[in-house]
Protein backbone atom coordinates (compact mmCIF):
# COMPACT_ATOMS: atom_id res chain seq x y z
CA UNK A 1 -27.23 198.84 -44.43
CA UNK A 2 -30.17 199.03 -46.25
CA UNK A 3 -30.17 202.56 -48.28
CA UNK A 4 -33.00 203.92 -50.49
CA UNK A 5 -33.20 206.39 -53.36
CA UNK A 6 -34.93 209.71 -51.63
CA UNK A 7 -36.18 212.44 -53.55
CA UNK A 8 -35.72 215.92 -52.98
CA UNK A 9 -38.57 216.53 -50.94
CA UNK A 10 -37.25 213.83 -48.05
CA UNK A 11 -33.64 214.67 -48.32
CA UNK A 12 -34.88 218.22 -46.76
CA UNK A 13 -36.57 216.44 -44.32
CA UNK A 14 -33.59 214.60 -43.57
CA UNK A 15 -32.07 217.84 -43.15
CA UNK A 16 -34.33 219.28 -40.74
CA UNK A 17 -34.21 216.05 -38.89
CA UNK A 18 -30.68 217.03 -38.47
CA UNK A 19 -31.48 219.70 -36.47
CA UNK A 20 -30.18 221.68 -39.03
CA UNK A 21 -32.48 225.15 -40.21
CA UNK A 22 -32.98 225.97 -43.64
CA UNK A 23 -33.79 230.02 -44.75
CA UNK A 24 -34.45 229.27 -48.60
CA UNK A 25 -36.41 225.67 -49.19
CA UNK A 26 -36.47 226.61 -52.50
CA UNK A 27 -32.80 227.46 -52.93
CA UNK A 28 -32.04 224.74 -51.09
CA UNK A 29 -33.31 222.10 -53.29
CA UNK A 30 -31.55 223.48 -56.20
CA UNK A 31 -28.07 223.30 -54.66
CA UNK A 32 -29.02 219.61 -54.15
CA UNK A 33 -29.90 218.82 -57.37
CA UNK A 34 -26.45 219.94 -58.33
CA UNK A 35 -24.46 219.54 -55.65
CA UNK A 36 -25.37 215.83 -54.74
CA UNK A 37 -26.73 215.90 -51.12
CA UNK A 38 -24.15 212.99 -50.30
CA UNK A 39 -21.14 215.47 -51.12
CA UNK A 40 -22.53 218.26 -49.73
CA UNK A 41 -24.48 217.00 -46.52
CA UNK A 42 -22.81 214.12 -45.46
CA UNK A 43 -19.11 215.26 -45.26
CA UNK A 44 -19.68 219.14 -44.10
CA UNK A 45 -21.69 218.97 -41.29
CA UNK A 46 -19.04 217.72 -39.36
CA UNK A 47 -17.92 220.88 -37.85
CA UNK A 48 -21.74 221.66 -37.01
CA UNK A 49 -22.13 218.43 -35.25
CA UNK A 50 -23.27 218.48 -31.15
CA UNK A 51 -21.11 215.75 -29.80
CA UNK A 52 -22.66 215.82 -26.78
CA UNK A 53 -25.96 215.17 -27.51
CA UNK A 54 -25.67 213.05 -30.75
CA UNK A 55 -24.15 210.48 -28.19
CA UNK A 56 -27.37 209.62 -26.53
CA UNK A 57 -29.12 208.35 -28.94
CA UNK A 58 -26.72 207.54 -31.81
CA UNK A 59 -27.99 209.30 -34.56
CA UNK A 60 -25.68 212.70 -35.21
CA UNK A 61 -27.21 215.82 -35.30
CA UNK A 62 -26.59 219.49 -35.58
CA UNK A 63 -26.12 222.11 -33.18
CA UNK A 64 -28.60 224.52 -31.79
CA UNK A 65 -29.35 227.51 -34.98
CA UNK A 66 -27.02 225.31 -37.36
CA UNK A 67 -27.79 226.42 -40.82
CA UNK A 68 -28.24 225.10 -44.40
CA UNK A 69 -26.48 227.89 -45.75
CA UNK A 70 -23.84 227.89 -43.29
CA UNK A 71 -22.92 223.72 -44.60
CA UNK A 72 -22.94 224.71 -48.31
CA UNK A 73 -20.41 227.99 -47.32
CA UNK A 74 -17.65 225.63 -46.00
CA UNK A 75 -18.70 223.16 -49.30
CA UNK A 76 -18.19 226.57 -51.77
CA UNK A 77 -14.93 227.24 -49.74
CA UNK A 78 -13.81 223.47 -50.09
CA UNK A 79 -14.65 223.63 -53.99
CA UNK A 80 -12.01 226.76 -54.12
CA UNK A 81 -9.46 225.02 -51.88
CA UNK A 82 -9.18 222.13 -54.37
CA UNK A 83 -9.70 224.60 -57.47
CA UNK A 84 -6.46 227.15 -55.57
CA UNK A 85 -4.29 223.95 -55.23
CA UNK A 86 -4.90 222.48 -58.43
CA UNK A 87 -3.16 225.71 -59.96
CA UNK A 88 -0.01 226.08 -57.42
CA UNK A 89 0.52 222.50 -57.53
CA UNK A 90 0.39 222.14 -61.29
CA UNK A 91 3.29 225.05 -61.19
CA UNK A 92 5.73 223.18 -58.66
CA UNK A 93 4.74 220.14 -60.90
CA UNK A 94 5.92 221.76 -64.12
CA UNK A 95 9.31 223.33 -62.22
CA UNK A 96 9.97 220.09 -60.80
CA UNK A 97 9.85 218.12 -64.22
CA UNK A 98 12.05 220.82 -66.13
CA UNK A 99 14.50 220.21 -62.77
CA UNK A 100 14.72 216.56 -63.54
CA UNK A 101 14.85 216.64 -67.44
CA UNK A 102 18.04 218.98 -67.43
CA UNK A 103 19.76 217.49 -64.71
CA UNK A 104 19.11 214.06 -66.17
CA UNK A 105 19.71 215.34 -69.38
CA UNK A 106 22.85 216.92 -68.98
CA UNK A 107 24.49 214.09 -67.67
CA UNK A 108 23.23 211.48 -69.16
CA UNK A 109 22.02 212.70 -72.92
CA UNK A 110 19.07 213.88 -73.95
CA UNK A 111 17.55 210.13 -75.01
CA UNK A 112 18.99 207.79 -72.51
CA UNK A 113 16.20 208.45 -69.91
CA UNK A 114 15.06 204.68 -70.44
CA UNK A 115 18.35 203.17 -69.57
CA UNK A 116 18.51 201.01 -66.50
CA UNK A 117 22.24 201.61 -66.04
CA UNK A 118 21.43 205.64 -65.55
CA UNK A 119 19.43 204.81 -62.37
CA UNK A 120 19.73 203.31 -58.82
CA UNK A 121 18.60 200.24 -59.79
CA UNK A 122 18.51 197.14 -57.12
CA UNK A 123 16.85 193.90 -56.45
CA UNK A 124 13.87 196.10 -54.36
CA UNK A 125 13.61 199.24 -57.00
CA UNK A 126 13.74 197.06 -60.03
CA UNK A 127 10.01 195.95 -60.26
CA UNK A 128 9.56 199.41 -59.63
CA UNK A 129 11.70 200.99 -62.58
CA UNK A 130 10.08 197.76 -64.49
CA UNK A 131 6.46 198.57 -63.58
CA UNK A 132 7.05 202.31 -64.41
CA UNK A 133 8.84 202.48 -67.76
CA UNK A 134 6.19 200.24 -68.85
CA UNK A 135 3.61 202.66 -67.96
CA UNK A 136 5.58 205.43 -69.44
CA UNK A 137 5.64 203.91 -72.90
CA UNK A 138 2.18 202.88 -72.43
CA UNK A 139 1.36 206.72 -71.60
CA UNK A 140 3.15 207.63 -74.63
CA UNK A 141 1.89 205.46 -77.32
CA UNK A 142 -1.81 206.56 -75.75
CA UNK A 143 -1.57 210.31 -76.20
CA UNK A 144 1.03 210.62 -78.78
CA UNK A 145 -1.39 211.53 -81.40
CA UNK A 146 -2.77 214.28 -79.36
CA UNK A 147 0.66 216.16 -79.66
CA UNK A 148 1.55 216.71 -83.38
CA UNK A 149 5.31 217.92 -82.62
CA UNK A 150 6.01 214.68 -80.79
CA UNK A 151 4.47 212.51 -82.50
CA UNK A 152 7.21 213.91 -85.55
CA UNK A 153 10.26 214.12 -83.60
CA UNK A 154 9.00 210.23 -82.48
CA UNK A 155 8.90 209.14 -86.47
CA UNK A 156 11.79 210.91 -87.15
CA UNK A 157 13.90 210.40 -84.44
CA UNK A 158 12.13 206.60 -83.36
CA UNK A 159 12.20 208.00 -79.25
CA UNK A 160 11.59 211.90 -77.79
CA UNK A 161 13.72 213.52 -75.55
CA UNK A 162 13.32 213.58 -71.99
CA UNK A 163 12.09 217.57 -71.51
CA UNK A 164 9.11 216.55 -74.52
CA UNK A 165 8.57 213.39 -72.49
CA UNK A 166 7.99 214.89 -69.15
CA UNK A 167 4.65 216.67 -70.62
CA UNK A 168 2.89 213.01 -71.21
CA UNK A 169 4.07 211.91 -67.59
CA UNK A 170 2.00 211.86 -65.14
CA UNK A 171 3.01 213.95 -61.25
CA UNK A 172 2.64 210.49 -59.82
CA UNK A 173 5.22 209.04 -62.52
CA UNK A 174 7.86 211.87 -62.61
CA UNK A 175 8.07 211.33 -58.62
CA UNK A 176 8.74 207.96 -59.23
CA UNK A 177 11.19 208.98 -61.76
CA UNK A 178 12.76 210.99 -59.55
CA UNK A 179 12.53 208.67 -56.30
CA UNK A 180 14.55 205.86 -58.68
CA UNK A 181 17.37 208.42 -59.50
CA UNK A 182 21.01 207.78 -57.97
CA UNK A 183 21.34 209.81 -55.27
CA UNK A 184 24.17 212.39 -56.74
CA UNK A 185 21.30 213.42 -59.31
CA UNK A 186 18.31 213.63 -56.61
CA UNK A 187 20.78 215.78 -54.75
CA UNK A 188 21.09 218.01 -57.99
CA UNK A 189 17.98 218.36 -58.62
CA UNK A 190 16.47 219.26 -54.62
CA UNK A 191 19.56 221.70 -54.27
CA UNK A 192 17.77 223.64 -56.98
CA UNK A 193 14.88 223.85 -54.43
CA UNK A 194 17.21 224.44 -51.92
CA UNK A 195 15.86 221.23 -50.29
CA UNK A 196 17.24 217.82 -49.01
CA UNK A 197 16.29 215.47 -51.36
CA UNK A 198 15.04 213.00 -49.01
CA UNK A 199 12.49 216.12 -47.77
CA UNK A 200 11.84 216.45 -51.53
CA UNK A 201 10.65 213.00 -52.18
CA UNK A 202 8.45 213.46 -49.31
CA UNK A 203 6.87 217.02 -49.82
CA UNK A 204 6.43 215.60 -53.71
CA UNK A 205 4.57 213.00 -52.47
CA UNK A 206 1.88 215.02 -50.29
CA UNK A 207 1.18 217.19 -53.11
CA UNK A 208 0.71 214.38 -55.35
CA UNK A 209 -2.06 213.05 -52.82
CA UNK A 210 -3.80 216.61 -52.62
CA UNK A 211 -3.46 216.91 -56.39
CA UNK A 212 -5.29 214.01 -56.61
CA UNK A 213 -8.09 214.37 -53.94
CA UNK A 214 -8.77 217.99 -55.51
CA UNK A 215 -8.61 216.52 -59.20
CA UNK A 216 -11.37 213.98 -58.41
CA UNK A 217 -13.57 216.38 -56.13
CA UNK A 218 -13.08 215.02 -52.68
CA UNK A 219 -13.29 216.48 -49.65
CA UNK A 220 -9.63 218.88 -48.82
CA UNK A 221 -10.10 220.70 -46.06
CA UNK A 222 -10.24 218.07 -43.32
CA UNK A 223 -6.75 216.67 -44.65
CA UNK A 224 -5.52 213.73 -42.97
CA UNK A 225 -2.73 212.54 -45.24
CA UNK A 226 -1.20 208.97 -44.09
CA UNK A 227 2.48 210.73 -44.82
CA UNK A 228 3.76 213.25 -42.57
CA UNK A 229 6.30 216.55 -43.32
CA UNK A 230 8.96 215.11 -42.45
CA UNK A 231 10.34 216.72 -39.12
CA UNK A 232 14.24 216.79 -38.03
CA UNK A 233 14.01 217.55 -34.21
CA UNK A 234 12.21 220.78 -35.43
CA UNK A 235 11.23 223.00 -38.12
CA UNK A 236 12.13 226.55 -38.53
CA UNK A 237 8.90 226.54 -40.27
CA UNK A 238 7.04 225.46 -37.73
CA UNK A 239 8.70 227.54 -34.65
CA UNK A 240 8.72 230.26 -37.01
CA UNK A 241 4.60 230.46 -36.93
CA UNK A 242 4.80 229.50 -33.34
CA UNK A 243 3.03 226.14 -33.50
CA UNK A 244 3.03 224.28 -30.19
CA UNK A 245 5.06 221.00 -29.85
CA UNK A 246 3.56 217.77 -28.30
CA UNK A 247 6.10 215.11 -27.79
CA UNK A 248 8.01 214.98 -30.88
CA UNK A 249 5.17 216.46 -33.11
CA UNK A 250 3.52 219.35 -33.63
CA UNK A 251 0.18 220.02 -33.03
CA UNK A 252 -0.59 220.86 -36.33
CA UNK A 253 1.24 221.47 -39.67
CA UNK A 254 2.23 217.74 -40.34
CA UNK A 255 -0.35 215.80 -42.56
CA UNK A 256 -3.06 218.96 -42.37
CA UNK A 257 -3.46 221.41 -44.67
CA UNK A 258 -1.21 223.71 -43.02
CA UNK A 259 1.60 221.39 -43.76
CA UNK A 260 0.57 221.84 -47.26
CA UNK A 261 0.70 225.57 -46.85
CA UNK A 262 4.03 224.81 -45.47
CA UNK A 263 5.45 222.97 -48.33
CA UNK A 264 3.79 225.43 -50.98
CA UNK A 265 6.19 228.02 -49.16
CA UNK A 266 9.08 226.03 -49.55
CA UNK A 267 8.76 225.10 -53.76
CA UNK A 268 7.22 228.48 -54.96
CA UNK A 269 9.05 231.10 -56.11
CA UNK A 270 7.88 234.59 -53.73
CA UNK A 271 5.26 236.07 -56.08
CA UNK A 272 3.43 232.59 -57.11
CA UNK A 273 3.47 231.77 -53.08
CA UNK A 274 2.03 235.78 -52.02
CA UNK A 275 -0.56 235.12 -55.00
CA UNK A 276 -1.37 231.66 -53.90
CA UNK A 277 -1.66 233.00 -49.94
CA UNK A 278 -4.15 236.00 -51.00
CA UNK A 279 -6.18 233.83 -52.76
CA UNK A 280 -5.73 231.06 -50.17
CA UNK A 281 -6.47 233.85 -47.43
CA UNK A 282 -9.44 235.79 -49.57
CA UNK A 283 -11.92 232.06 -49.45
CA UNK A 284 -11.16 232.14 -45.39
CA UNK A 285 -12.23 235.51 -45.44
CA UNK A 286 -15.61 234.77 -47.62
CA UNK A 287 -16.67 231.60 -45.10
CA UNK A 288 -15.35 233.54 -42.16
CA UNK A 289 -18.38 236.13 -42.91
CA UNK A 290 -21.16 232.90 -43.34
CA UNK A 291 -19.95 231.10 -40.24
CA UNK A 292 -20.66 231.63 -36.81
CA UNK A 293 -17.58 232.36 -34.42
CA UNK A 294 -17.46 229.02 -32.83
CA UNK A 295 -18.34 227.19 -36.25
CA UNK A 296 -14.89 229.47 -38.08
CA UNK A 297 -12.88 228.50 -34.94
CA UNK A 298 -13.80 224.02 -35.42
CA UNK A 299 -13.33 225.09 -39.52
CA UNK A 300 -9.99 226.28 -38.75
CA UNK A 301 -9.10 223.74 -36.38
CA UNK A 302 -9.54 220.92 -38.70
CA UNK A 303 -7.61 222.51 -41.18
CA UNK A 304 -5.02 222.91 -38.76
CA UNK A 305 -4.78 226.58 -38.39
CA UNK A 306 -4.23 227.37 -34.67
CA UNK A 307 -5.76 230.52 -33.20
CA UNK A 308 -3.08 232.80 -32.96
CA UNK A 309 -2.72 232.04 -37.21
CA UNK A 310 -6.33 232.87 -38.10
């Protein structure tokens, strides 16, 4: 593939090659100079995109009265998406951390987090609980000198315990943590989500990969994650909203951002989940009113929001 620089000019050429229509040139070319026309174009036309006819010739294009404006409103709504997540996820990230630090604390002492003996530790997990206490000592002699209080209690004390420790951990660490925990203790620590802690491991693990897609600016609406919500012959959850089975599976809700929804439901306490669903439900609103009705209905459908939900 053979790709050249293009200026602004050809980029909205490239556009209207698309098929695509464009009310503001002007405006236009300033939300590419900021917005990258790679992150904006490329990814979130999808939904506008005529099947039909794009398979004639091989080159994709929009369909009929497809608008600039109308791409950049699902791009704005994306950018709030990752922006809403960031903050719910960040609180089930903090509750989850004080979970593990006083259940691991109480039983074991307040220092001993570093002891192989106070984990389920085999021939498979240890180059796992190897690999990661490494990188939590590496993590802490990196920032320790951005955090004045444990930087003392680590001269005074030569180690920090386990509830200052969890604040230089990383989500993707303290699920490892947690994942390398004897089972008794995982079990202690879901049943204060009122969760199995297999499920646990699981939902921790999706919200890890959407904390991380929204941190670095990727595309979130159009989900696909590789791991699934785990499903036990069926899910209250799921029946509950009235989501349609297929085989074993349901049509949406698994590895979507409904399943996300799902799992938001299931960690937050009542008030952080209603504030998270009004905000969640006030960006739907704001690209419902940009979007024509068959362009909101594919929007939906990719996030996995059936009809009856919208």
């Amino acid at each position: 593939m053979n790709l050249e620089y293009k200026d602004i000019n050809e980029q909205i050429e490239i556009i209207k090659s698309s098929n695509i229509i464009i009310k503001n040139e002007k405006e236009a070319k300033e939300i590419l100079l900021r917005e990258n026309y790679y992150n904006l174009i490329t990814g979130y036309r999808n939904i506008f995109i005529d099947i039909k006819n794009s398979k004639k010739d091989g080159i994709e294009t929009c369909t009929t009265d497809t608008y600039f404006e109308e791409i950049y409103a699902v791009y704005k709504f994306d950018r709030e998406l990752r922006n809403i997540m960031l903050n719910y996820i960040s609180i089930i990230e903090i509750n989850i951390k004080s979970y593990i630090a006083n259940t691991f604390s109480k039983k074991y002492g307040v220092y001993n987090y570093l002891n192989e003996e106070n984990f389920n530790i085999n021939d498979k997990t240890r180059p796992i609980y190897r690999d990661l206490m490494q990188k939590l000592d590496d993590n802490l002699n990196r920032n320790i000198d951005n955090y004045k209080d444990i930087k003392e209690c680590k001269e005074l004390y030569n180690t920090i315990p386990l509830w200052m420790f969890t604040t230089l951990i990383t989500f993707g660490n303290i699920i490892k943590f947690y994942s390398l925990m004897k089972i008794e203790d995982k079990k202690e620590v879901s049943n204060l989500c009122q969760i199995n802690y297999k499920d646990l491991l699981t939902f921790l693990k999706m919200l890890n990969t959407v904390r991380n897609i929204a941190a670095h600016s990727n595309m979130l609406f159009n989900l696909n994650l590789s791991i699934s919500y785990p499903i036990h012959k069926k899910s209250f959850y799921h029946d509950d909203l009235g989501i349609a089975k297929n085989g074993e599976h349901y049509e949406s809700g698994e590895n979507d951002i409904l399943s996300i929804i799902i799992i938001l439901k299931r960690l937050l306490k009542k008030s952080d989940y209603n504030n998270f669903l009004n905000k969640f439900n006030l960006a739907v609103h704001n690209v419902k009113e940009e979007l024509d009705e068959e362009s909101f209905n594919n929007f939906m459908h990719i996030m996995g929001v059936p009809e009856h939900l919208k």
